[in-house]
PDB file of N, CA and C in Angstrom:
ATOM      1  N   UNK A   1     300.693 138.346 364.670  1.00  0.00           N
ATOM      2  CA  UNK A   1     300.499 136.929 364.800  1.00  0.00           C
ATOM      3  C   UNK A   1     301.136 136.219 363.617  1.00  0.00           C
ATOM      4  N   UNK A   2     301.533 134.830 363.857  1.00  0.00           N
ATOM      5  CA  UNK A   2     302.648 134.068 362.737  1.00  0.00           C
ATOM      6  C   UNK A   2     301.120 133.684 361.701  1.00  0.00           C
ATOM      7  N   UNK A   3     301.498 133.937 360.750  1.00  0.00           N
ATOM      8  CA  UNK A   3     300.280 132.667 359.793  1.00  0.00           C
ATOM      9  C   UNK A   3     299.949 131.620 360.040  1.00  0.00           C
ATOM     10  N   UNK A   4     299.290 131.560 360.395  1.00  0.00           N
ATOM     11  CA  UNK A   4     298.985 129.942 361.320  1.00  0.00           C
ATOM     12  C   UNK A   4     297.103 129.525 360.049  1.00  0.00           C
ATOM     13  N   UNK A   5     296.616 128.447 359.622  1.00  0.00           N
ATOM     14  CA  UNK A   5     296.012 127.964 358.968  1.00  0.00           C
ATOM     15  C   UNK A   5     294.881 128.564 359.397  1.00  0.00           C
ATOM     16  N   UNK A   6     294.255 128.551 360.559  1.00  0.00           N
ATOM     17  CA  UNK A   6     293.103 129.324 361.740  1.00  0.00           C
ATOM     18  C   UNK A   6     294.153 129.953 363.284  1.00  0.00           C
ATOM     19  N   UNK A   7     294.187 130.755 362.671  1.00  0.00           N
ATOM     20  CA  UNK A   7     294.578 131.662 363.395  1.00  0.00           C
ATOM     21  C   UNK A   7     294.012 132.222 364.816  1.00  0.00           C
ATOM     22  N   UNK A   8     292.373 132.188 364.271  1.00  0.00           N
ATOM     23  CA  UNK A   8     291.617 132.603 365.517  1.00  0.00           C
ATOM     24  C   UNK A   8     291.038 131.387 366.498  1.00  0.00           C
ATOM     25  N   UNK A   9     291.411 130.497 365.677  1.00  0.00           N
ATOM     26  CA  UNK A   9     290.818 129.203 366.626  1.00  0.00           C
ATOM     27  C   UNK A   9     292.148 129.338 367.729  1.00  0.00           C
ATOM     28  N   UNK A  10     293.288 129.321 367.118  1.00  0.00           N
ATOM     29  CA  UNK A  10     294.464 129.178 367.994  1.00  0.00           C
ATOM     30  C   UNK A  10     294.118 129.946 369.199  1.00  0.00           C
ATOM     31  N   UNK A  11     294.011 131.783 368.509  1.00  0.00           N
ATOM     32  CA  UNK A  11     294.270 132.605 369.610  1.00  0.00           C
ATOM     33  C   UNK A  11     292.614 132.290 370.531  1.00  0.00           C
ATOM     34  N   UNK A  12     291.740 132.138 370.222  1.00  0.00           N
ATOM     35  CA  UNK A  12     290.968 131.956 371.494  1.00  0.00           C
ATOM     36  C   UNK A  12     290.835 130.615 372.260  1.00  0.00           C
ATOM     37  N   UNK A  13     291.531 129.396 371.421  1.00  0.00           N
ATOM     38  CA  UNK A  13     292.143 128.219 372.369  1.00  0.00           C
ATOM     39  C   UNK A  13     293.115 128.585 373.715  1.00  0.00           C
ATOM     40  N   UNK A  14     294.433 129.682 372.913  1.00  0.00           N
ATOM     41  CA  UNK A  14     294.902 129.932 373.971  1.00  0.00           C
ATOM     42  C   UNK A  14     294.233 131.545 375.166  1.00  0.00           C
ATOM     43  N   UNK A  15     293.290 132.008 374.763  1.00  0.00           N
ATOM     44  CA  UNK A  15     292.071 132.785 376.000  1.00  0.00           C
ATOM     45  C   UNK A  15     291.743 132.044 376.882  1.00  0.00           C
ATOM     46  N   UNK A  16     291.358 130.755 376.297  1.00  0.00           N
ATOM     47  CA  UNK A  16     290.260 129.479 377.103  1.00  0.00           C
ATOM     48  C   UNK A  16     291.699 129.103 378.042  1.00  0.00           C
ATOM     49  N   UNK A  17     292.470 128.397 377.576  1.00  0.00           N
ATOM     50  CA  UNK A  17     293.361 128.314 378.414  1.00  0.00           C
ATOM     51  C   UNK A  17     294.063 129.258 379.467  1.00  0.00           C
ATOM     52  N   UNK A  18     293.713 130.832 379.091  1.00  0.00           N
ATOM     53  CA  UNK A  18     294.257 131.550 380.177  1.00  0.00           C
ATOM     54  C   UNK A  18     293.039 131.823 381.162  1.00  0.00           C
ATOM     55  N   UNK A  19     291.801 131.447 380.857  1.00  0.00           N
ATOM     56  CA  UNK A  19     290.830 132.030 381.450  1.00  0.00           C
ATOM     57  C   UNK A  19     290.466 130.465 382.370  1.00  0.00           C
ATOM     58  N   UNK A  20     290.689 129.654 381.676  1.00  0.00           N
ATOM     59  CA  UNK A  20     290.812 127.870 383.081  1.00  0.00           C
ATOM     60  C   UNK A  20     291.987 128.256 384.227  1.00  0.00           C
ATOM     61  N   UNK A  21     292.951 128.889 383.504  1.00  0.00           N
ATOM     62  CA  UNK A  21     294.365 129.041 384.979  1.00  0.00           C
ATOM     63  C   UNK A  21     293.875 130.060 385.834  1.00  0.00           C
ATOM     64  N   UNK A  22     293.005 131.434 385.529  1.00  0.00           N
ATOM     65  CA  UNK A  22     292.401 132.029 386.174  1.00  0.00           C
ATOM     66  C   UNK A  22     291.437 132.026 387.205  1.00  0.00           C
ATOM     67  N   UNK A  23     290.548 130.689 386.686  1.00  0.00           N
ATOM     68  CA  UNK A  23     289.811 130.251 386.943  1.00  0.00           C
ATOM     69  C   UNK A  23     290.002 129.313 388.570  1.00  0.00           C
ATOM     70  N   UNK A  24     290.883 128.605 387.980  1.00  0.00           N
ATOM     71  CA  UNK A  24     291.185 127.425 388.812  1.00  0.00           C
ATOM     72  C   UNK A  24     292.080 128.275 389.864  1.00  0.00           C
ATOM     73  N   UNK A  25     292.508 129.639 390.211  1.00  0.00           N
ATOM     74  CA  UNK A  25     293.393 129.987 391.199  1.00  0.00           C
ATOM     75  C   UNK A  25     292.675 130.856 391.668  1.00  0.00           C
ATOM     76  N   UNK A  26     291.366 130.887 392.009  1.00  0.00           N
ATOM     77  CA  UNK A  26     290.283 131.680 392.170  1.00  0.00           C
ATOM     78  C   UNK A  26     289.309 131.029 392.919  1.00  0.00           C
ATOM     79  N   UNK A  27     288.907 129.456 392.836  1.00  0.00           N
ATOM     80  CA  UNK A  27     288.053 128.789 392.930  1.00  0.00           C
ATOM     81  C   UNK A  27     288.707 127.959 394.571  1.00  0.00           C
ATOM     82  N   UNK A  28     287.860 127.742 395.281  1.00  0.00           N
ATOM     83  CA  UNK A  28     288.172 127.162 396.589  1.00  0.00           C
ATOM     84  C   UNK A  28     288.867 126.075 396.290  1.00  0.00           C
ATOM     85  N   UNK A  29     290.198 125.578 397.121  1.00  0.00           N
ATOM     86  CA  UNK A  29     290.861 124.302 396.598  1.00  0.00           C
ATOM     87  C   UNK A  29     291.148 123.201 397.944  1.00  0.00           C
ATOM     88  N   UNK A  30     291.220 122.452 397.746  1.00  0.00           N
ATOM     89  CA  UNK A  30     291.109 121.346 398.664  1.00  0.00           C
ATOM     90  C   UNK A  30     292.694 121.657 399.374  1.00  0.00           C
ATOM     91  N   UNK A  31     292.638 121.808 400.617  1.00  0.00           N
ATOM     92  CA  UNK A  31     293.952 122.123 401.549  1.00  0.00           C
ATOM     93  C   UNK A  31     294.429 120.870 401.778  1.00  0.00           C
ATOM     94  N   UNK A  32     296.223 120.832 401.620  1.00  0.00           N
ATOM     95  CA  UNK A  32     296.562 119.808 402.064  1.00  0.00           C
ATOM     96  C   UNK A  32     297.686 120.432 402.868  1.00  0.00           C
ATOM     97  N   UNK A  33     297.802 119.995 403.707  1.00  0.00           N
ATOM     98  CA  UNK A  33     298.846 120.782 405.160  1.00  0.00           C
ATOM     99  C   UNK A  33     300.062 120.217 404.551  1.00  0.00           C
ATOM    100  N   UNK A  34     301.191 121.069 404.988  1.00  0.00           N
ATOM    101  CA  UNK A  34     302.223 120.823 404.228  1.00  0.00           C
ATOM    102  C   UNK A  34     303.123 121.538 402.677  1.00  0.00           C
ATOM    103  N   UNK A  35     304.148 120.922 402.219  1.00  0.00           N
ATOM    104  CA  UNK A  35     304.215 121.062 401.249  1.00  0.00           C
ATOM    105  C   UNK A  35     303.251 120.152 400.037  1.00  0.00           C
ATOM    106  N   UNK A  36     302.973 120.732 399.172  1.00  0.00           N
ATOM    107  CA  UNK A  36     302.309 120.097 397.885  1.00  0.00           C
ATOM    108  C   UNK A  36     303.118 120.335 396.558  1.00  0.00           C
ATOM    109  N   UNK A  37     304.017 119.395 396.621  1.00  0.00           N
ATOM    110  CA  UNK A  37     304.645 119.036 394.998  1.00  0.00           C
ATOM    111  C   UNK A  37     304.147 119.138 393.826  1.00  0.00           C
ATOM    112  N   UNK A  38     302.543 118.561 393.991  1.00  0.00           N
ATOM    113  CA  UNK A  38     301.634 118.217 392.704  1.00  0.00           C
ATOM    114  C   UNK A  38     301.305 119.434 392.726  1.00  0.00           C
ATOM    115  N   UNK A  39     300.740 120.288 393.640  1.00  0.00           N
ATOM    116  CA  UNK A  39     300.496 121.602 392.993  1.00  0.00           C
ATOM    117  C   UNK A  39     301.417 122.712 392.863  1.00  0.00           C
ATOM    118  N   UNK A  40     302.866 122.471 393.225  1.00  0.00           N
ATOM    119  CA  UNK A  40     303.769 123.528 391.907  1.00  0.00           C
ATOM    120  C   UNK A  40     304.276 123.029 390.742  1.00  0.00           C
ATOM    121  N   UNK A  41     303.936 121.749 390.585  1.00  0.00           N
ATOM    122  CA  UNK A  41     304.086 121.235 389.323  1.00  0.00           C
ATOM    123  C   UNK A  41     302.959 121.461 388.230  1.00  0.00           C
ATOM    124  N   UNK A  42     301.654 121.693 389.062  1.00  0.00           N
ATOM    125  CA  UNK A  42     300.350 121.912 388.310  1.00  0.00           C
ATOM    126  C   UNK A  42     300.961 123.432 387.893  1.00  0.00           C
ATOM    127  N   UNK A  43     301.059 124.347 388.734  1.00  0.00           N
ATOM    128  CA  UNK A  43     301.166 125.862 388.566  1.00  0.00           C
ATOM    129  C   UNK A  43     302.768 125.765 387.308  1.00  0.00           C
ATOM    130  N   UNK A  44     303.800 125.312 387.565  1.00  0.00           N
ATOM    131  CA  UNK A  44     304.806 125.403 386.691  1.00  0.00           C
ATOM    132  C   UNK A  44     303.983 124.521 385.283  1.00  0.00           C
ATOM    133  N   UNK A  45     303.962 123.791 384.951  1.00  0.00           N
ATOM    134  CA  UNK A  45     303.249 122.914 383.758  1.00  0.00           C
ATOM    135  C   UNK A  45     302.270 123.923 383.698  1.00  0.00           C
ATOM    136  N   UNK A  46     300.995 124.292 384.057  1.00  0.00           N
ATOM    137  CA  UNK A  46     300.699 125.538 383.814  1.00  0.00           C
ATOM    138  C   UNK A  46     300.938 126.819 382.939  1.00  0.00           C
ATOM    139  N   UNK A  47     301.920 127.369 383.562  1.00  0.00           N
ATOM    140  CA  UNK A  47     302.765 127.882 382.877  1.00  0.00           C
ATOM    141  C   UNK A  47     303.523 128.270 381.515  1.00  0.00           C
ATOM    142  N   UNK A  48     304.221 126.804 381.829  1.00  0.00           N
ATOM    143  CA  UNK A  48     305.061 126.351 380.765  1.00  0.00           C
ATOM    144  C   UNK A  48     304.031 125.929 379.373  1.00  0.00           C
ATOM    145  N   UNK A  49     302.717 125.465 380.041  1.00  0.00           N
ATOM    146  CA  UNK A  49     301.632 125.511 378.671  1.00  0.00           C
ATOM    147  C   UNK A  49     301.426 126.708 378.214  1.00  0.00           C
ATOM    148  N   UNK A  50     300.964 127.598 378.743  1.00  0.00           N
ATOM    149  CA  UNK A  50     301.074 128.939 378.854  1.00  0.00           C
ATOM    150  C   UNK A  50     301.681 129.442 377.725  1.00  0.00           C
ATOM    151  N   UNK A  51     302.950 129.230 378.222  1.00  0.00           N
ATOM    152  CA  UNK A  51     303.870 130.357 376.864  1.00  0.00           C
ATOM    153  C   UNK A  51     304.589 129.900 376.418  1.00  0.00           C
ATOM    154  N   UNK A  52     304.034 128.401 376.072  1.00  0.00           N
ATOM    155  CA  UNK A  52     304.449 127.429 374.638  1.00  0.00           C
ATOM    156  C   UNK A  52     303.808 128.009 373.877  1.00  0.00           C
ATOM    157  N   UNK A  53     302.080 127.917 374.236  1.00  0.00           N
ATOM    158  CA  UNK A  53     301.034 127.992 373.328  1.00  0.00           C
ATOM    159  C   UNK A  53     301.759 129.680 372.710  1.00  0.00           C
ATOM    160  N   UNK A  54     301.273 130.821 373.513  1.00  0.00           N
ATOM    161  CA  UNK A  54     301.387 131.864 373.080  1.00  0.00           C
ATOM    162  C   UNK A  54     302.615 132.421 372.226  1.00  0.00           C
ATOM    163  N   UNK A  55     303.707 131.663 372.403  1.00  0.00           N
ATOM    164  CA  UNK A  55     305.245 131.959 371.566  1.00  0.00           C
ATOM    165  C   UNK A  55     304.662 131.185 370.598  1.00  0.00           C
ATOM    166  N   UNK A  56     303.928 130.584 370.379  1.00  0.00           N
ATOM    167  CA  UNK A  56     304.141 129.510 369.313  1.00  0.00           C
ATOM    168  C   UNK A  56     302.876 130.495 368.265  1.00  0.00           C
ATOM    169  N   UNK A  57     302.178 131.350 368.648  1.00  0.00           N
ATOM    170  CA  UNK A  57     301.516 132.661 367.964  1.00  0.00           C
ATOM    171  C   UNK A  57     301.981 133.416 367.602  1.00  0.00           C
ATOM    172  N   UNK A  58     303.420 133.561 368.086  1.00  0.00           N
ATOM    173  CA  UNK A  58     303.451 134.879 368.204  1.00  0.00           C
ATOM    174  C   UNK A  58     305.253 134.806 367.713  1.00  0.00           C
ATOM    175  N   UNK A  59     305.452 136.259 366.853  1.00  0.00           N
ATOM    176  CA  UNK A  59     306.903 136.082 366.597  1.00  0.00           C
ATOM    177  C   UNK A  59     308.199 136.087 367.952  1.00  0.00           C
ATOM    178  N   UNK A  60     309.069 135.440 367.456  1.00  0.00           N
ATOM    179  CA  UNK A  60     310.573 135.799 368.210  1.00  0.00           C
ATOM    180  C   UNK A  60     310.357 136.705 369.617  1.00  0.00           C
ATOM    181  N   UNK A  61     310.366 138.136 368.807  1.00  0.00           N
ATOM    182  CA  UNK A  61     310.792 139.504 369.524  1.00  0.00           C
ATOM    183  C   UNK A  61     309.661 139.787 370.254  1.00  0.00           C
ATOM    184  N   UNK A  62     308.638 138.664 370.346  1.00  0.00           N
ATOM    185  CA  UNK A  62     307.320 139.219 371.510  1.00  0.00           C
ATOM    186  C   UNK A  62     307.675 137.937 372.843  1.00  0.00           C
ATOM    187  N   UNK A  63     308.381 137.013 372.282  1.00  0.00           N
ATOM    188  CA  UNK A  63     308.408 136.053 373.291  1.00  0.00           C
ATOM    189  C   UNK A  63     308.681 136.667 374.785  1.00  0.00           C
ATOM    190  N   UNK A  64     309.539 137.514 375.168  1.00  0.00           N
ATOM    191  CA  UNK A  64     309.692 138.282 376.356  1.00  0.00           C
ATOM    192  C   UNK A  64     308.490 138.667 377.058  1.00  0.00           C
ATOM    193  N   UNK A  65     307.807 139.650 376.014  1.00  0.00           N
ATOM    194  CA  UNK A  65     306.816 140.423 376.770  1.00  0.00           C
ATOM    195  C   UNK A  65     306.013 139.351 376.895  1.00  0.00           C
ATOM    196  N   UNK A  66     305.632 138.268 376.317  1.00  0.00           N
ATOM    197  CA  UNK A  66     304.873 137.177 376.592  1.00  0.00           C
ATOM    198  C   UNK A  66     305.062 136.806 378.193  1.00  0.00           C
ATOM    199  N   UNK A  67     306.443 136.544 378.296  1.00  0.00           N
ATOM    200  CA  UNK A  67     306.809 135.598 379.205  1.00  0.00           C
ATOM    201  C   UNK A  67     306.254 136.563 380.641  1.00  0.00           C
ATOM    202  N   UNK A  68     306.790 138.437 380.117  1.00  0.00           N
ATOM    203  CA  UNK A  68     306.326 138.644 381.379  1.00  0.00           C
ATOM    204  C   UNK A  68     305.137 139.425 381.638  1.00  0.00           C
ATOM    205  N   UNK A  69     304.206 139.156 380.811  1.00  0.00           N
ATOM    206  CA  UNK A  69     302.799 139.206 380.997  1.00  0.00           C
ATOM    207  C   UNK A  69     302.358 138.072 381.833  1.00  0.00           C
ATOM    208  N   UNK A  70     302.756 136.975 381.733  1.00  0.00           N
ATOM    209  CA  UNK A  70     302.528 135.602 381.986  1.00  0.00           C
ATOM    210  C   UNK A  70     302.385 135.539 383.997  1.00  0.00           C
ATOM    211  N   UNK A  71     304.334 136.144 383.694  1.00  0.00           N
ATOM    212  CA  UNK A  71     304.214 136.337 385.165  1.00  0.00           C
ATOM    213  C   UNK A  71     303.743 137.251 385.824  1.00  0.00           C
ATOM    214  N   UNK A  72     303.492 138.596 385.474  1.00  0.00           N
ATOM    215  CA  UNK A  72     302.519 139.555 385.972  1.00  0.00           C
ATOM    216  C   UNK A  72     301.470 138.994 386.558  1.00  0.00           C
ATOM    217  N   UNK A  73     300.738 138.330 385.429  1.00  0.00           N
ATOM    218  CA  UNK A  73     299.382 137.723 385.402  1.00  0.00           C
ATOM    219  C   UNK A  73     299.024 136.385 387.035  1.00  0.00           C
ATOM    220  N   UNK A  74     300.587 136.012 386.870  1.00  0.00           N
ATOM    221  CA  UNK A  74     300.791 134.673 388.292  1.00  0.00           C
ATOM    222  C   UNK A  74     300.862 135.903 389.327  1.00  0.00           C
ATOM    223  N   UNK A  75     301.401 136.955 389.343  1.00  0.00           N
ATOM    224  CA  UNK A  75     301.786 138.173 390.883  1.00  0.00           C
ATOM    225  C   UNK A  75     300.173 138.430 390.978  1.00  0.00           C
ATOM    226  N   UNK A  76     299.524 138.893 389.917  1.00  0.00           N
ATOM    227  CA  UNK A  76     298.195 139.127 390.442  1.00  0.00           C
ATOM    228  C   UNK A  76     297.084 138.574 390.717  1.00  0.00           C
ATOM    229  N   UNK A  77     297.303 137.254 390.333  1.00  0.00           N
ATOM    230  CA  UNK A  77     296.594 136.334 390.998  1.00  0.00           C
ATOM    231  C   UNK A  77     296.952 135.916 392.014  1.00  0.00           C
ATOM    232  N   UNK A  78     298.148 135.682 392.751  1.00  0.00           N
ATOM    233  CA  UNK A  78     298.667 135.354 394.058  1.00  0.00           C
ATOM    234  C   UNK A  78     297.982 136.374 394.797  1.00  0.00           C
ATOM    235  N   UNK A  79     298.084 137.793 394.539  1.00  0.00           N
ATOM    236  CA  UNK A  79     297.907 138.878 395.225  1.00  0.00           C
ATOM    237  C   UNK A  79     296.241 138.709 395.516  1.00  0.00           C
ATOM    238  N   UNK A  80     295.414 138.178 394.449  1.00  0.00           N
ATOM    239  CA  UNK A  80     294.199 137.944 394.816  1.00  0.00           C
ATOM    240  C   UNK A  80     293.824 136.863 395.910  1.00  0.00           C
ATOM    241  N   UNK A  81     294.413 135.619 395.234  1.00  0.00           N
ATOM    242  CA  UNK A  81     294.433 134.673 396.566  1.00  0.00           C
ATOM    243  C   UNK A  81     294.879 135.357 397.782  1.00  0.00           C
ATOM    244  N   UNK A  82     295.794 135.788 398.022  1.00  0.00           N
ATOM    245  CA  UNK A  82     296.022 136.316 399.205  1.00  0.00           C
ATOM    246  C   UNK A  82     294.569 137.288 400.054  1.00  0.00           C
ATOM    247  N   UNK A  83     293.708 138.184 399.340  1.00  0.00           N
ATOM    248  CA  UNK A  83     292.596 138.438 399.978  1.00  0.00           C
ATOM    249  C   UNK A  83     291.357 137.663 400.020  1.00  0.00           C
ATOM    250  N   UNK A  84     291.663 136.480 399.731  1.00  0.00           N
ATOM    251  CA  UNK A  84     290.162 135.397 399.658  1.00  0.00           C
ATOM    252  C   UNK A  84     290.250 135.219 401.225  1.00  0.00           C
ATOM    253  N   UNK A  85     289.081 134.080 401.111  1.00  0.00           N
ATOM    254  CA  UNK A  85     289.361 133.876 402.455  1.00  0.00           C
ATOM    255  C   UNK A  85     289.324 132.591 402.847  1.00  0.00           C
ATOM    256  N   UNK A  86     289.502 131.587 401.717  1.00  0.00           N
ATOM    257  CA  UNK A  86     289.803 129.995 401.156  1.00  0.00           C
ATOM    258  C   UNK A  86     290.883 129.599 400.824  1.00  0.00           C
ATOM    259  N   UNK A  87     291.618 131.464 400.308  1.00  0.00           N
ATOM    260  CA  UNK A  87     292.979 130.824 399.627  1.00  0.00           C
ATOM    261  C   UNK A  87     294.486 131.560 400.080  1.00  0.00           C
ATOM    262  N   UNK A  88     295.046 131.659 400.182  1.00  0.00           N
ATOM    263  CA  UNK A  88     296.336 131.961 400.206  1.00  0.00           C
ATOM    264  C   UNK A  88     297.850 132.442 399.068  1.00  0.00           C
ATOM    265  N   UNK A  89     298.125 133.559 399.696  1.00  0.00           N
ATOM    266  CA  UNK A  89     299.256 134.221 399.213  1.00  0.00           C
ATOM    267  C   UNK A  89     300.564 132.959 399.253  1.00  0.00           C
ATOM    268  N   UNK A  90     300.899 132.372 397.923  1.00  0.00           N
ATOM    269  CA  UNK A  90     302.142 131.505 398.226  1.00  0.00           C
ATOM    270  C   UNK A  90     303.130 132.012 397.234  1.00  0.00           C
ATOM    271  N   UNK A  91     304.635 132.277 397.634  1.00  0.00           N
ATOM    272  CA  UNK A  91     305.479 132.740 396.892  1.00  0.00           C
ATOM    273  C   UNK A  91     306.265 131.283 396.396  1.00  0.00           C
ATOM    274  N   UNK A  92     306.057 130.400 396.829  1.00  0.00           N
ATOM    275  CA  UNK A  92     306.632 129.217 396.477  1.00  0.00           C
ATOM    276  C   UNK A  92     305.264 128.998 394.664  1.00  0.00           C
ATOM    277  N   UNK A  93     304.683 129.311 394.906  1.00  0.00           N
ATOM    278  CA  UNK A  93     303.804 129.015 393.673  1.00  0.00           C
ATOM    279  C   UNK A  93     304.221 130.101 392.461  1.00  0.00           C
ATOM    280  N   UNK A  94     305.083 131.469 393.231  1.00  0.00           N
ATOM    281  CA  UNK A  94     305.402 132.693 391.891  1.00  0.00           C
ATOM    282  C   UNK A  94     306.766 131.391 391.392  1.00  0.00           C
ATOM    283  N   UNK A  95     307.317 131.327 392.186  1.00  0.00           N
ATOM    284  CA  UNK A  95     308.451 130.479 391.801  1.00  0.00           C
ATOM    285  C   UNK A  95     308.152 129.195 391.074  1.00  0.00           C
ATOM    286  N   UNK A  96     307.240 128.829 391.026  1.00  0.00           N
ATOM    287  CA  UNK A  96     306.886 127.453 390.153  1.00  0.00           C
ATOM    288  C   UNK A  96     306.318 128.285 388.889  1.00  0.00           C
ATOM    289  N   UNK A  97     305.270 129.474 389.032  1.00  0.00           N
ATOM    290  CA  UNK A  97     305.486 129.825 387.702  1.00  0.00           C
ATOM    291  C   UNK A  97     306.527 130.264 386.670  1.00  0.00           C
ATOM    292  N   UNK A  98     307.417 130.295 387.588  1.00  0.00           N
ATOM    293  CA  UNK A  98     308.439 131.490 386.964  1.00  0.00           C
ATOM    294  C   UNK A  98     308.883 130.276 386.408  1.00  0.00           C
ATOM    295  N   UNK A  99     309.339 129.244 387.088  1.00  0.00           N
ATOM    296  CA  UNK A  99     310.348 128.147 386.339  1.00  0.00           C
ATOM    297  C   UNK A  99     309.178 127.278 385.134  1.00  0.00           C
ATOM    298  N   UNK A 100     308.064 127.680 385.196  1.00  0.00           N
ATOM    299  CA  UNK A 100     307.600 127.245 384.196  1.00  0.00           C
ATOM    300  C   UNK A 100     307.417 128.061 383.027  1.00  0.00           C
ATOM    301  N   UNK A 101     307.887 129.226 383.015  1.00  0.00           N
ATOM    302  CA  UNK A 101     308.086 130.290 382.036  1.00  0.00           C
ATOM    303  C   UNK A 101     309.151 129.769 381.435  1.00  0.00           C
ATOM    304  N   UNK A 102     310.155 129.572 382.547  1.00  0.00           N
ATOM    305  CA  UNK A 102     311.376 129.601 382.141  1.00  0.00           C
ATOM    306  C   UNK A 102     311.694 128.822 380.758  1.00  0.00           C
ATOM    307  N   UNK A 103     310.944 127.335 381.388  1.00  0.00           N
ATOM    308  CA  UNK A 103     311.382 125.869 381.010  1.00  0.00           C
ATOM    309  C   UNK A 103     310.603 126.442 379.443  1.00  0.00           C
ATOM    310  N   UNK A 104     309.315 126.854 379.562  1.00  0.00           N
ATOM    311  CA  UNK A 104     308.639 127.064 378.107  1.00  0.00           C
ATOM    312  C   UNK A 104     309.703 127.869 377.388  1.00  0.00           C
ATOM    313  N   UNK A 105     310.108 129.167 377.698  1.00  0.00           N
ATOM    314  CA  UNK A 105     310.788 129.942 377.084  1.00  0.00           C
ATOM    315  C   UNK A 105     312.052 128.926 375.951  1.00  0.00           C
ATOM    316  N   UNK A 106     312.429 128.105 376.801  1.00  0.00           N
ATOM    317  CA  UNK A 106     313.707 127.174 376.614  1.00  0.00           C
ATOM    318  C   UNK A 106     313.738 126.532 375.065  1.00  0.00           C
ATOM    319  N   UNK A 107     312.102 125.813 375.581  1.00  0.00           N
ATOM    320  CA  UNK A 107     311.458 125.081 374.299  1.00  0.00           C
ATOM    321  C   UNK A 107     311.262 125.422 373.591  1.00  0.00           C
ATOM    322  N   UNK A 108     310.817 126.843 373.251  1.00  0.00           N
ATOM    323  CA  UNK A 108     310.141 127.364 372.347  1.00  0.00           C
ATOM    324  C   UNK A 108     311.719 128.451 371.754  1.00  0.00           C
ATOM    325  N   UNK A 109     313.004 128.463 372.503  1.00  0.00           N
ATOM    326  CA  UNK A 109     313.928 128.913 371.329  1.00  0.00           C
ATOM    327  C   UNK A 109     314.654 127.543 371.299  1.00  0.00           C
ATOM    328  N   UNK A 110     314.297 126.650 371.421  1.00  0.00           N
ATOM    329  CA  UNK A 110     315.056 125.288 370.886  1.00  0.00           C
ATOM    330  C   UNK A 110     314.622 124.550 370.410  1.00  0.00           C
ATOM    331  N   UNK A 111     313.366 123.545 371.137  1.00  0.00           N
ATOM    332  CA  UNK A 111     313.266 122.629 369.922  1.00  0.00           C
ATOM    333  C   UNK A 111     311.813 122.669 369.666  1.00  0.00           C
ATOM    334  N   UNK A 112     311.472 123.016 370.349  1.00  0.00           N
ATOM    335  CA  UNK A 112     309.682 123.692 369.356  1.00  0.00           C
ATOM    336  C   UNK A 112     309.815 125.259 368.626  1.00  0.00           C
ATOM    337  N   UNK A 113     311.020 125.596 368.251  1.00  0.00           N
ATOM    338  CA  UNK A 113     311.252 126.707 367.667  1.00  0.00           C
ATOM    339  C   UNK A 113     310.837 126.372 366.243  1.00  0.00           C
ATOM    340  N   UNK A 114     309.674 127.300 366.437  1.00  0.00           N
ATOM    341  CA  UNK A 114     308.726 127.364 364.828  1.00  0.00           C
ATOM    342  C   UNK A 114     308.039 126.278 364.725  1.00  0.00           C
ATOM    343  N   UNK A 115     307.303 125.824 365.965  1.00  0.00           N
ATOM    344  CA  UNK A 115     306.342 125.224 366.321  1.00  0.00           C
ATOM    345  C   UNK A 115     304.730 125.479 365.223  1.00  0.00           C
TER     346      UNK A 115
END
């Protein structure tokens, strides 16, 4: 972990935050027929909070495995939604995470580099 002033406040700010995205893709959600914009923008922004926060803990040469823990973490929760019986398997939502990896990844070697 980078030296950060509280270190542990950081890293269990960003738990709380992985354990609300867990949370919230788990929990029954209000269906709207159709496509829903607002919610691959929720799931990408998501994301992209995601592994701002955690690159911004963590050195350079972990940013990868960050990124694809991140998305692991979106495959197995899809894979869970997919056996509920409220929620649904959407590959349009791996793809909003992914581009919200992406977009974080971006930030965090450009201009929040050494955030």
């Amino acid at each position: 972990m980078l030296p950060l002033r509280y270190p542990r406040v950081w890293l269990i700010i960003g738990w709380l935050l992985l354990g609300l995205v867990m949370a919230g893709s788990v929990v029954p959600a209000i269906v709207v027929k159709g496509f829903s914009a607002s919610d691959k923008l929720v799931h990408g922004g998501s994301y992209l909070l995601l592994v701002t926060w955690f690159a911004g803990l963590y050195q350079r040469r972990r940013h990868g495995l960050i990124a694809l823990a991140l998305f692991a973490l979106g495959v197995a929760l899809e894979m869970v939604q997919g056996q509920l019986p409220y929620r649904g398997f959407d590959p349009f939502d791996l793809m909003a995470n992914a581009i919200g990896i992406l977009l974080g990844l971006v930030l965090v070697q450009s201009v929040l580099a050494g955030w």
